[in-house]
PDB file of N, CA and C in Angstrom:
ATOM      1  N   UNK A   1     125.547 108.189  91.289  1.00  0.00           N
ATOM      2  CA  UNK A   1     124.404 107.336  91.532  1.00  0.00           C
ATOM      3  C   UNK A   1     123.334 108.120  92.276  1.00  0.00           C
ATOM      4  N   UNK A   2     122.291 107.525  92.218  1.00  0.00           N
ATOM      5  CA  UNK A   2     120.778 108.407  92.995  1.00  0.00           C
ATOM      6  C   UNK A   2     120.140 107.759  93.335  1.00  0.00           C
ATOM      7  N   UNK A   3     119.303 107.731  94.354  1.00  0.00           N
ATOM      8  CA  UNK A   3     118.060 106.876  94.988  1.00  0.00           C
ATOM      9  C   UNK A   3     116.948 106.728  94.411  1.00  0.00           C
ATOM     10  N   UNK A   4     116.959 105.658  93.304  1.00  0.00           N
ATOM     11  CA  UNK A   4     115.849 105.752  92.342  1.00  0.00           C
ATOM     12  C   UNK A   4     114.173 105.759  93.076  1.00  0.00           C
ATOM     13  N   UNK A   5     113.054 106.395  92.377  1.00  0.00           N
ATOM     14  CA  UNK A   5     111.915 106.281  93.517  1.00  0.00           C
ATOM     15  C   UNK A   5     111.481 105.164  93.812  1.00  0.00           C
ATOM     16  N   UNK A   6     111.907 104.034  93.592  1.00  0.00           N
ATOM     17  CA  UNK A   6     111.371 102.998  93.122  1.00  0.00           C
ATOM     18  C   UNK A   6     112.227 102.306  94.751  1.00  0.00           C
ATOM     19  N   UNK A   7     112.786 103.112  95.193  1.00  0.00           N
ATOM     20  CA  UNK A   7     113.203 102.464  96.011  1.00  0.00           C
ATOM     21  C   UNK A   7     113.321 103.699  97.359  1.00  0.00           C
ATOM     22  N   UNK A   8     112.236 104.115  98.060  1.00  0.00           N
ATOM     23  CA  UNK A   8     111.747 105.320  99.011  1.00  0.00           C
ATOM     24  C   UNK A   8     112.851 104.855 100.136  1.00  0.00           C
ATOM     25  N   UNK A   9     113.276 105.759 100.576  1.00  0.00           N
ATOM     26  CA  UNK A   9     113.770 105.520 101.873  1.00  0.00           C
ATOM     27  C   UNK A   9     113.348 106.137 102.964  1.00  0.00           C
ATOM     28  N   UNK A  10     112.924 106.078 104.430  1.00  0.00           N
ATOM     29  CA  UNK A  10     112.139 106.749 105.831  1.00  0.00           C
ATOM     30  C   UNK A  10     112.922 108.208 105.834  1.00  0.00           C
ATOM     31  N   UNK A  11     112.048 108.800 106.114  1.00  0.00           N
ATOM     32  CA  UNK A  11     113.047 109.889 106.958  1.00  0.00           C
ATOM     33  C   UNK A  11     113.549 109.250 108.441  1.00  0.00           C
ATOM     34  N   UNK A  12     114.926 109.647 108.575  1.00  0.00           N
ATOM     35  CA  UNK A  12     115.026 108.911 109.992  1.00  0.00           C
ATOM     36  C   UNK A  12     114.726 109.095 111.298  1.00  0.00           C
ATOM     37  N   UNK A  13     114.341 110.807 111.182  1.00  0.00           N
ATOM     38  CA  UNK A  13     113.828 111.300 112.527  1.00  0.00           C
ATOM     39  C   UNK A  13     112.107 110.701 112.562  1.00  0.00           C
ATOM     40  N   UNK A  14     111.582 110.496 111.891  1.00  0.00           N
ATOM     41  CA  UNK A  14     110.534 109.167 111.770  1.00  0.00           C
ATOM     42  C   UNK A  14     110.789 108.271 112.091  1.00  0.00           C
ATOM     43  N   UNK A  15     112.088 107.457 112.028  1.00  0.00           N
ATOM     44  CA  UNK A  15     112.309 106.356 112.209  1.00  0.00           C
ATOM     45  C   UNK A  15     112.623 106.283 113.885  1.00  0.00           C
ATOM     46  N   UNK A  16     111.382 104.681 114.439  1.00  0.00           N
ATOM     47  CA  UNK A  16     111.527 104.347 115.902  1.00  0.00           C
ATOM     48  C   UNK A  16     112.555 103.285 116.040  1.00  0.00           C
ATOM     49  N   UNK A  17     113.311 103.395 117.190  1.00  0.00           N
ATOM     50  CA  UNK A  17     114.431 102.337 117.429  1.00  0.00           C
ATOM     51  C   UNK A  17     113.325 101.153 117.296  1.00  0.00           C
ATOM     52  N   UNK A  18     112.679 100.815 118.010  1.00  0.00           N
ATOM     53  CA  UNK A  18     112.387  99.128 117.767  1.00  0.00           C
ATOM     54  C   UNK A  18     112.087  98.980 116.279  1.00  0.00           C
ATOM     55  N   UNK A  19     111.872  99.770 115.513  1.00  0.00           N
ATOM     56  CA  UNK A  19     111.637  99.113 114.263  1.00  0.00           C
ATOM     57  C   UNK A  19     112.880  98.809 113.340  1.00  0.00           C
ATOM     58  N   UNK A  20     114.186  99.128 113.790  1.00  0.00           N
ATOM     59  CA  UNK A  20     115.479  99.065 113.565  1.00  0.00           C
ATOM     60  C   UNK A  20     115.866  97.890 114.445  1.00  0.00           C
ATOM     61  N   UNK A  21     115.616  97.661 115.533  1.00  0.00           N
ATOM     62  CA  UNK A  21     116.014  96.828 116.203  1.00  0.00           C
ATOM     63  C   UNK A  21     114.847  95.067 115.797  1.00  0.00           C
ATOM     64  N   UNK A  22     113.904  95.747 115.334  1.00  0.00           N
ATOM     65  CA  UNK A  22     112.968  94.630 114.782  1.00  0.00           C
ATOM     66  C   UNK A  22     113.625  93.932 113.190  1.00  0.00           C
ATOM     67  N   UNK A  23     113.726  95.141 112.262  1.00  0.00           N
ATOM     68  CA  UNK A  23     114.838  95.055 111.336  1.00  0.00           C
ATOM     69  C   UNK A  23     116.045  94.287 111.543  1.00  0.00           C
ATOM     70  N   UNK A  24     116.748  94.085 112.336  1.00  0.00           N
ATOM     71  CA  UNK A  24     117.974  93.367 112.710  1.00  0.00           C
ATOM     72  C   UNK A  24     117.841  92.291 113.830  1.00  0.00           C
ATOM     73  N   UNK A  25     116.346  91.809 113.897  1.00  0.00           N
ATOM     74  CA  UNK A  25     116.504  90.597 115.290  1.00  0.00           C
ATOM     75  C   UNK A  25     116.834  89.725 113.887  1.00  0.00           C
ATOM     76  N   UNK A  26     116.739  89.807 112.644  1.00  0.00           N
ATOM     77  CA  UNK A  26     117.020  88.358 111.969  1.00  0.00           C
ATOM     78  C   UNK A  26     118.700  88.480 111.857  1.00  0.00           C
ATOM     79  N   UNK A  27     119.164  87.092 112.164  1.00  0.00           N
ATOM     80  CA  UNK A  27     120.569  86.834 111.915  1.00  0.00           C
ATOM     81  C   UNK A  27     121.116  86.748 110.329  1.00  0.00           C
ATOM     82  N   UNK A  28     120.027  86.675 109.447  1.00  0.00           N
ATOM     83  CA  UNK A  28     121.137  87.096 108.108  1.00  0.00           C
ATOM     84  C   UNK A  28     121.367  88.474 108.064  1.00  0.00           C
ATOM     85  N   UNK A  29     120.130  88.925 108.276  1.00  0.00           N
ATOM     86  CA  UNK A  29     120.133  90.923 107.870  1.00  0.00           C
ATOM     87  C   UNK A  29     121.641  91.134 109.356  1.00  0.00           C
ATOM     88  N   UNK A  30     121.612  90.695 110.322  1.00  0.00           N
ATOM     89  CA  UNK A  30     123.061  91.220 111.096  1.00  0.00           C
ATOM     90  C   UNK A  30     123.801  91.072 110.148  1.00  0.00           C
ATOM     91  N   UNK A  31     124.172  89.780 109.371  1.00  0.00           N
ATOM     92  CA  UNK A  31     125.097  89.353 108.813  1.00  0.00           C
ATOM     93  C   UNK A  31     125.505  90.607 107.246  1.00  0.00           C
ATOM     94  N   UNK A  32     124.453  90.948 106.963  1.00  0.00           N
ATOM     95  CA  UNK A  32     124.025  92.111 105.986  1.00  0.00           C
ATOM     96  C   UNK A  32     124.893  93.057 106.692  1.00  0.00           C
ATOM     97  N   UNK A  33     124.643  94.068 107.832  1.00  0.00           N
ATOM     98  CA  UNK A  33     125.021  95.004 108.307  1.00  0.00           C
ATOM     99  C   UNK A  33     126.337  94.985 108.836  1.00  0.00           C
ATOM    100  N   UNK A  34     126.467  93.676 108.905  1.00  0.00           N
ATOM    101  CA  UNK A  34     128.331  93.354 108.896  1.00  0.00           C
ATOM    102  C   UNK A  34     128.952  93.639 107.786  1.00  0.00           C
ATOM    103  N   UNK A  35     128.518  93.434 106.717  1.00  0.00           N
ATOM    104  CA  UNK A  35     129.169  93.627 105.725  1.00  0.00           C
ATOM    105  C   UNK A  35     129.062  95.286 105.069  1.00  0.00           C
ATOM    106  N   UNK A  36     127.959  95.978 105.358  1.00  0.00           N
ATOM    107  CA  UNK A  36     128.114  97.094 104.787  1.00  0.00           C
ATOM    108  C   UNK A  36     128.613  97.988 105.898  1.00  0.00           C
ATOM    109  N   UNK A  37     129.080  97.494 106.930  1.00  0.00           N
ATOM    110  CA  UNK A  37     129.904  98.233 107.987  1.00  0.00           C
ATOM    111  C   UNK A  37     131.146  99.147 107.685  1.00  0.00           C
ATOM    112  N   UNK A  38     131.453  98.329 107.002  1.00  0.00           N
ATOM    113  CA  UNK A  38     132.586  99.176 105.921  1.00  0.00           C
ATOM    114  C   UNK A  38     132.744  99.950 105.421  1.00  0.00           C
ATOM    115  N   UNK A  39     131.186 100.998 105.013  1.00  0.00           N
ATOM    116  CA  UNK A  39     130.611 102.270 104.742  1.00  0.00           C
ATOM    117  C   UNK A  39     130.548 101.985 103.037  1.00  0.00           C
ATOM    118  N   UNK A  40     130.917 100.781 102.090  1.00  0.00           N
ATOM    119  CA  UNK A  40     131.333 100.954 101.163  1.00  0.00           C
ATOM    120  C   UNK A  40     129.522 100.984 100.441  1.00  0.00           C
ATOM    121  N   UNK A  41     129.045 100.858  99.472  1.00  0.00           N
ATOM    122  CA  UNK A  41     127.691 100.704  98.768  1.00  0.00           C
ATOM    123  C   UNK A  41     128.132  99.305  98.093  1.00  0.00           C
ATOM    124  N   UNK A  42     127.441  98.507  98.436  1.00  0.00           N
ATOM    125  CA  UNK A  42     127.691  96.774  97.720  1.00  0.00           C
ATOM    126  C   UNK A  42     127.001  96.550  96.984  1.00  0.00           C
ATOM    127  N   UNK A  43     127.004  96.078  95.280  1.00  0.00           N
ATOM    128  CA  UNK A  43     126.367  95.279  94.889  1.00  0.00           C
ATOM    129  C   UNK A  43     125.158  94.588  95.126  1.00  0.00           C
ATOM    130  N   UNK A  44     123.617  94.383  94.712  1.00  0.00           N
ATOM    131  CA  UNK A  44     123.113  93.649  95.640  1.00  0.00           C
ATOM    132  C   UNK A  44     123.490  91.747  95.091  1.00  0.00           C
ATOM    133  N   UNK A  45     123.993  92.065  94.227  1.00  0.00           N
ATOM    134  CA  UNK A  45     124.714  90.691  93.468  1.00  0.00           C
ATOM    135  C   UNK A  45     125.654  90.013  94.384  1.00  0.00           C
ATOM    136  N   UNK A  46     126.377  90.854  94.525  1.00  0.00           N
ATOM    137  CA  UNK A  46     127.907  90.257  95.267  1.00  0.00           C
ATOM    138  C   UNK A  46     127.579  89.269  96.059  1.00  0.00           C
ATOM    139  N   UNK A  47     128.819  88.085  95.551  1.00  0.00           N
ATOM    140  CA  UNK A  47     129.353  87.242  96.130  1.00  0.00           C
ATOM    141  C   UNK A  47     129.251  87.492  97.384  1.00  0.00           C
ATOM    142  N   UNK A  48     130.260  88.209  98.054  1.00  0.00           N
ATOM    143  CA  UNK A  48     130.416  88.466  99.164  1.00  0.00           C
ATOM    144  C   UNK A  48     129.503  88.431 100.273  1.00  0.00           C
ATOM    145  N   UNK A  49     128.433  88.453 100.374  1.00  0.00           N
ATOM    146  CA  UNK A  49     127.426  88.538 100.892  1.00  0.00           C
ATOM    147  C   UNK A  49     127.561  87.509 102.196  1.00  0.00           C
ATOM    148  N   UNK A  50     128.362  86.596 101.496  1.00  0.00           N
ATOM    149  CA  UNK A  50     128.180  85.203 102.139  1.00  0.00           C
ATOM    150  C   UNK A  50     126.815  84.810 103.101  1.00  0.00           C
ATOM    151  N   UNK A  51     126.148  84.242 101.853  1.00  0.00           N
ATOM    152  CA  UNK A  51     125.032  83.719 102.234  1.00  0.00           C
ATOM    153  C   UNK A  51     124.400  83.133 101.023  1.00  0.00           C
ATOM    154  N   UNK A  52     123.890  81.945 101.131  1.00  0.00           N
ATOM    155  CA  UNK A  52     123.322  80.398 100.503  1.00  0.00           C
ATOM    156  C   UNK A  52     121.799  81.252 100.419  1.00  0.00           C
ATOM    157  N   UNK A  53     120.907  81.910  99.833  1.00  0.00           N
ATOM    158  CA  UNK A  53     119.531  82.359  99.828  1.00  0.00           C
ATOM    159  C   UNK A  53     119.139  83.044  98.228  1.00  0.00           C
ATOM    160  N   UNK A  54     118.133  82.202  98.032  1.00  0.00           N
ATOM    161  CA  UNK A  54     117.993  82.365  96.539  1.00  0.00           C
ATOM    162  C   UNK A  54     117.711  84.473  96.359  1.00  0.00           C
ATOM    163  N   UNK A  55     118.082  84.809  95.683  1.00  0.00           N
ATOM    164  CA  UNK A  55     117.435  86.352  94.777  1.00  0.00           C
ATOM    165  C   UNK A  55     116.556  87.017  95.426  1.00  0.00           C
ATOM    166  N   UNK A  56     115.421  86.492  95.573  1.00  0.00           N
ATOM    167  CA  UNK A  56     114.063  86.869  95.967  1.00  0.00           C
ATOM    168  C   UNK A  56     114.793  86.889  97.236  1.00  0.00           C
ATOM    169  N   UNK A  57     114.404  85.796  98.309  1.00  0.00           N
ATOM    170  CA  UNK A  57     114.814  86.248  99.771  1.00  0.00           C
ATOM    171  C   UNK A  57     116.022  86.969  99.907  1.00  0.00           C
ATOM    172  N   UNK A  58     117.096  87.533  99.127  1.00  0.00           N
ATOM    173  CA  UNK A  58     117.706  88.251  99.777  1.00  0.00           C
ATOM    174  C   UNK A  58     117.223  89.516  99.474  1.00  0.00           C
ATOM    175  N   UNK A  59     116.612  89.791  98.268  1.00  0.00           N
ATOM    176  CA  UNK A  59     116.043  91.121  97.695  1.00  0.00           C
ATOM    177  C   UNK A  59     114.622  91.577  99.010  1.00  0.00           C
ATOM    178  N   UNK A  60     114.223  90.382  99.862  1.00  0.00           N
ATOM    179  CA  UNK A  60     113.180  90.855 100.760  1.00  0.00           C
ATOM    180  C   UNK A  60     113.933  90.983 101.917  1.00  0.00           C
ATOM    181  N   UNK A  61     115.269  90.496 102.516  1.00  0.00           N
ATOM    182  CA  UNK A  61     116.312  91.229 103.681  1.00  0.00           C
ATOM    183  C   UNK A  61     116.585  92.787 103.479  1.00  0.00           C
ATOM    184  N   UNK A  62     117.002  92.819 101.841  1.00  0.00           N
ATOM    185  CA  UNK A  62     117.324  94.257 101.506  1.00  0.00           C
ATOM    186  C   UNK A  62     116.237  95.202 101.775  1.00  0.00           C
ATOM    187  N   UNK A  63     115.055  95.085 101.217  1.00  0.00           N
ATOM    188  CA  UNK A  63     113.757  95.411 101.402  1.00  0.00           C
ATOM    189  C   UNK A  63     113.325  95.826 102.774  1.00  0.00           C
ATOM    190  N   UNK A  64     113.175  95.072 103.649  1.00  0.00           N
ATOM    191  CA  UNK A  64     113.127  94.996 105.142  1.00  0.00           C
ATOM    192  C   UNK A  64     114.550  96.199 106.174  1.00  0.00           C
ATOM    193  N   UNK A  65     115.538  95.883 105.402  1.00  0.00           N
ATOM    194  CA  UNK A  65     116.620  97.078 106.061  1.00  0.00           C
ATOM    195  C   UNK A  65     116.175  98.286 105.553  1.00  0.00           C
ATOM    196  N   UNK A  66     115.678  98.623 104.708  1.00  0.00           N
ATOM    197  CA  UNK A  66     115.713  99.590 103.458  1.00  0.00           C
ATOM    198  C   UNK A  66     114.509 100.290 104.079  1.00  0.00           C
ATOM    199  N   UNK A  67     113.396  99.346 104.336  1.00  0.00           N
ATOM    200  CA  UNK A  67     112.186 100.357 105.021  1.00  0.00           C
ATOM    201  C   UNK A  67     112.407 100.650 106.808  1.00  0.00           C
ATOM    202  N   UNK A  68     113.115  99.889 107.012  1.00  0.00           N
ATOM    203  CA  UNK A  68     113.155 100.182 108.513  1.00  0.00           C
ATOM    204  C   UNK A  68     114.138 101.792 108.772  1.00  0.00           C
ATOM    205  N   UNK A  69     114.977 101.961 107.588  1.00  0.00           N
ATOM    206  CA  UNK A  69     115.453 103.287 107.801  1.00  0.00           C
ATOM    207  C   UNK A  69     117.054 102.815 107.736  1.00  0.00           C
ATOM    208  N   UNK A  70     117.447 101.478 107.630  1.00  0.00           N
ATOM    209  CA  UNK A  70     118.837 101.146 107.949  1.00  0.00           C
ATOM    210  C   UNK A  70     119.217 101.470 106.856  1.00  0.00           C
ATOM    211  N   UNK A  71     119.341 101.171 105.639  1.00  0.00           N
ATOM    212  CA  UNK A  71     120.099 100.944 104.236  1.00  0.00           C
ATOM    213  C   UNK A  71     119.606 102.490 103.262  1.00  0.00           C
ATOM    214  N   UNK A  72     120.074 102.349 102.116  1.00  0.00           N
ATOM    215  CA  UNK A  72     119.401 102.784 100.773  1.00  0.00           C
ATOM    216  C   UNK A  72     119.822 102.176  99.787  1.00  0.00           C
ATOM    217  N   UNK A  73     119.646 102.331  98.548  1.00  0.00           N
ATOM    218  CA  UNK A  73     119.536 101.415  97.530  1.00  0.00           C
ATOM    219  C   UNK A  73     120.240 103.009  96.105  1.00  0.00           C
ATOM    220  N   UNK A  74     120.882 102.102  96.177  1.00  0.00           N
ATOM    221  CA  UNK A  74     121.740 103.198  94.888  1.00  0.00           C
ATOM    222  C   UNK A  74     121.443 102.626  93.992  1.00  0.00           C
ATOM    223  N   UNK A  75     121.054 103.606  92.419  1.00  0.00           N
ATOM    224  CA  UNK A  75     120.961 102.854  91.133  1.00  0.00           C
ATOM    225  C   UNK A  75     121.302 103.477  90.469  1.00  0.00           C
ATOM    226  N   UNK A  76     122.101 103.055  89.212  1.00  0.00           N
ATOM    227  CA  UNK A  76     123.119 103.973  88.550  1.00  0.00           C
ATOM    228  C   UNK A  76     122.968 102.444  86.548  1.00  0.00           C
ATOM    229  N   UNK A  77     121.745 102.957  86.248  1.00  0.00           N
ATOM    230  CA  UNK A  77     121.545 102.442  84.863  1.00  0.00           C
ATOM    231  C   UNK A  77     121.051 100.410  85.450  1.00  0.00           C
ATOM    232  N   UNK A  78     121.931  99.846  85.503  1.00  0.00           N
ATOM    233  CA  UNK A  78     121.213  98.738  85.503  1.00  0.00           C
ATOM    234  C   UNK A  78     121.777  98.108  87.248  1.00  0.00           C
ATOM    235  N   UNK A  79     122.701  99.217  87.232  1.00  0.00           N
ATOM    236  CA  UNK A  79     123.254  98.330  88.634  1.00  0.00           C
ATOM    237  C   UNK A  79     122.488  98.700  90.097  1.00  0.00           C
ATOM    238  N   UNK A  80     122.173  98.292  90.990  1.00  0.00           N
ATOM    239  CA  UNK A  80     121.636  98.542  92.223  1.00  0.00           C
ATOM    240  C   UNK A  80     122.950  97.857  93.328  1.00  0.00           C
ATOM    241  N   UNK A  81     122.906  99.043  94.367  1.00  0.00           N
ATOM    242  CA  UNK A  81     123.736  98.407  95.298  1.00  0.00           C
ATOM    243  C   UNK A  81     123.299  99.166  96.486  1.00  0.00           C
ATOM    244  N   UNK A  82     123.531  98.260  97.709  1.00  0.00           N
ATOM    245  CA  UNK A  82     123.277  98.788  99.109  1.00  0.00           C
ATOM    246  C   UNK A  82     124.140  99.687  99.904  1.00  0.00           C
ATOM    247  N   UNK A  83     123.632 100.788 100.691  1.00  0.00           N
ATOM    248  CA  UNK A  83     124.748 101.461 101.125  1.00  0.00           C
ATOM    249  C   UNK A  83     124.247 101.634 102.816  1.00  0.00           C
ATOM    250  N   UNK A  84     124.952 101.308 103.949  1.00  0.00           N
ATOM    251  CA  UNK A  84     124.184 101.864 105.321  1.00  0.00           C
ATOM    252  C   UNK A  84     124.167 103.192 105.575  1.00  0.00           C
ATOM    253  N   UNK A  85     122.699 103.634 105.790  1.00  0.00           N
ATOM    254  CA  UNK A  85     123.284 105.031 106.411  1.00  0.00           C
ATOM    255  C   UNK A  85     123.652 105.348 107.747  1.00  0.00           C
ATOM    256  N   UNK A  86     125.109 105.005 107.518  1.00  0.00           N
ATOM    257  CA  UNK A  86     125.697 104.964 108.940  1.00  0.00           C
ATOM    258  C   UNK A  86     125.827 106.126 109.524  1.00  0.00           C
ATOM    259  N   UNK A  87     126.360 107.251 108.973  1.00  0.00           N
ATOM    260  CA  UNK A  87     126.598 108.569 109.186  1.00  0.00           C
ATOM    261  C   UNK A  87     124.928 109.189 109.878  1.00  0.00           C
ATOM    262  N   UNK A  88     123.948 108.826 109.456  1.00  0.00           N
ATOM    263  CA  UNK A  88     122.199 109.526 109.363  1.00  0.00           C
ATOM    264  C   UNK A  88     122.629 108.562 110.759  1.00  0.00           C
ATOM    265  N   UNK A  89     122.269 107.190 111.309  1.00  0.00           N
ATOM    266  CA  UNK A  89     121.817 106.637 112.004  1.00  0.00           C
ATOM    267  C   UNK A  89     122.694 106.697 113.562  1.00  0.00           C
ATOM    268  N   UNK A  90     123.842 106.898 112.936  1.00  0.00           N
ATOM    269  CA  UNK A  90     124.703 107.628 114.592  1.00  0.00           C
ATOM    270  C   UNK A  90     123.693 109.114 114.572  1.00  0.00           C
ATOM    271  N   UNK A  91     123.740 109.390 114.279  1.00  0.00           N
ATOM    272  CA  UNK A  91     123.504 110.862 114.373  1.00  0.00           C
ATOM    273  C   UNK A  91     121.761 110.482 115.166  1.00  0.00           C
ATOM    274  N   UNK A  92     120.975 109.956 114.882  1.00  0.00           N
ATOM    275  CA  UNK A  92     119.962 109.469 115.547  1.00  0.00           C
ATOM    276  C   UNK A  92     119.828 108.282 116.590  1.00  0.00           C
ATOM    277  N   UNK A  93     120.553 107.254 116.428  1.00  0.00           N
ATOM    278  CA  UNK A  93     120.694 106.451 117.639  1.00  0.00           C
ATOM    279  C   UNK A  93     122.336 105.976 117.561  1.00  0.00           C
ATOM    280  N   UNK A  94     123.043 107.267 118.507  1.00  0.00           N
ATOM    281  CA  UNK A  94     124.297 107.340 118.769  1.00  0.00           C
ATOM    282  C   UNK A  94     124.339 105.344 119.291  1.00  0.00           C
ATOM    283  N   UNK A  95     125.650 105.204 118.704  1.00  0.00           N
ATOM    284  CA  UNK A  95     126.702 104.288 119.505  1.00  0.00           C
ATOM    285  C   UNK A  95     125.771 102.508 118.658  1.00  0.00           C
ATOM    286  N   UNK A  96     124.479 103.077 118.531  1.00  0.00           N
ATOM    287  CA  UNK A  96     123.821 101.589 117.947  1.00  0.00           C
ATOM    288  C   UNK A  96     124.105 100.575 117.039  1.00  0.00           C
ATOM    289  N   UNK A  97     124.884 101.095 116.383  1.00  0.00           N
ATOM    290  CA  UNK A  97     125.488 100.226 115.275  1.00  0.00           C
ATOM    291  C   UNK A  97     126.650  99.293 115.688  1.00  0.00           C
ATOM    292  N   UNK A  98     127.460 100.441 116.384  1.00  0.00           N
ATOM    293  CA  UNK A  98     129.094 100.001 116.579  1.00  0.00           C
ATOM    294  C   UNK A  98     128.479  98.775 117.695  1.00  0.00           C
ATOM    295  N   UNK A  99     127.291  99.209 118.837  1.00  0.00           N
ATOM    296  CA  UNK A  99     127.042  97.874 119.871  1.00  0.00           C
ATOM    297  C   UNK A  99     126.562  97.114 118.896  1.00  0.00           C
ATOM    298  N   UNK A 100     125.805  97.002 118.242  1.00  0.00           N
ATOM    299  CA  UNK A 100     125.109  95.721 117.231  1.00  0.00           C
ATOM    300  C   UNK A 100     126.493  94.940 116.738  1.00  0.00           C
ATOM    301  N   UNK A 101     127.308  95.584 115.704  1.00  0.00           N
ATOM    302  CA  UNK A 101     128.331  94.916 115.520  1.00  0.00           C
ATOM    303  C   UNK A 101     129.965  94.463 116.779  1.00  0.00           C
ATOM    304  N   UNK A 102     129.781  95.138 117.878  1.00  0.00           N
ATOM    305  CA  UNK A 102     130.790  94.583 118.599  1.00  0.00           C
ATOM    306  C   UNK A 102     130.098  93.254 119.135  1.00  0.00           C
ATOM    307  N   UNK A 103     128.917  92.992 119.530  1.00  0.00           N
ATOM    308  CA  UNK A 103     128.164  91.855 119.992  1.00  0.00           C
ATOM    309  C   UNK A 103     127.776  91.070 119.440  1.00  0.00           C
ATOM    310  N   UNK A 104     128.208  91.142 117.757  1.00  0.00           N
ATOM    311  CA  UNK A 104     128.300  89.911 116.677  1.00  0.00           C
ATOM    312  C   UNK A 104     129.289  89.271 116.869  1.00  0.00           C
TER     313      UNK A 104
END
């Protein structure tokens, strides 16, 4: 899979904590970053998601993680799926993730 252009991602040493931390004051997108905690690349389809929000608003949560520097967007022919860059974002704001998700 590859990061189609259609879907840019920040460089992260560009990327400012509050705009990550602005990125995640909404409680679905936490609920987002709970789930790709797992390191796995999800579907942006999936069930799993658990969450009641039509297509569009979740495609503008994805959107919103995606420019703030949190996510990327894999596309591989028709499928798109989310992946965190967890590995990039310790490496720039050590320990931030693991506190975001222990305080969920």
């Amino acid at each position: 899979m590859s990061n189609d252009q259609q879907y840019p991602i920040p460089d992260l040493a560009e990327v400012e904590l509050v705009d990550v931390l602005r990125a995640l004051a909404d409680p679905v997108r936490l609920q987002i970053l709970q789930v790709l905690a797992d390191g796995r690349a999800h579907p942006k389809s999936q069930p799993e998601w658990g969450l009641d929000l039509q297509k569009s608003t979740l495609s503008h949560h994805f959107k919103t993680m995606r420019e703030a520097g949190l996510t990327e967007t894999l596309v591989d022919g028709r499928t798109h799926e989310i992946r965190l860059r967890r590995d990039e974002l310790a490496v720039r704001f050590p320990g931030l993730i693991d506190s975001l998700l222990a305080a969920r």
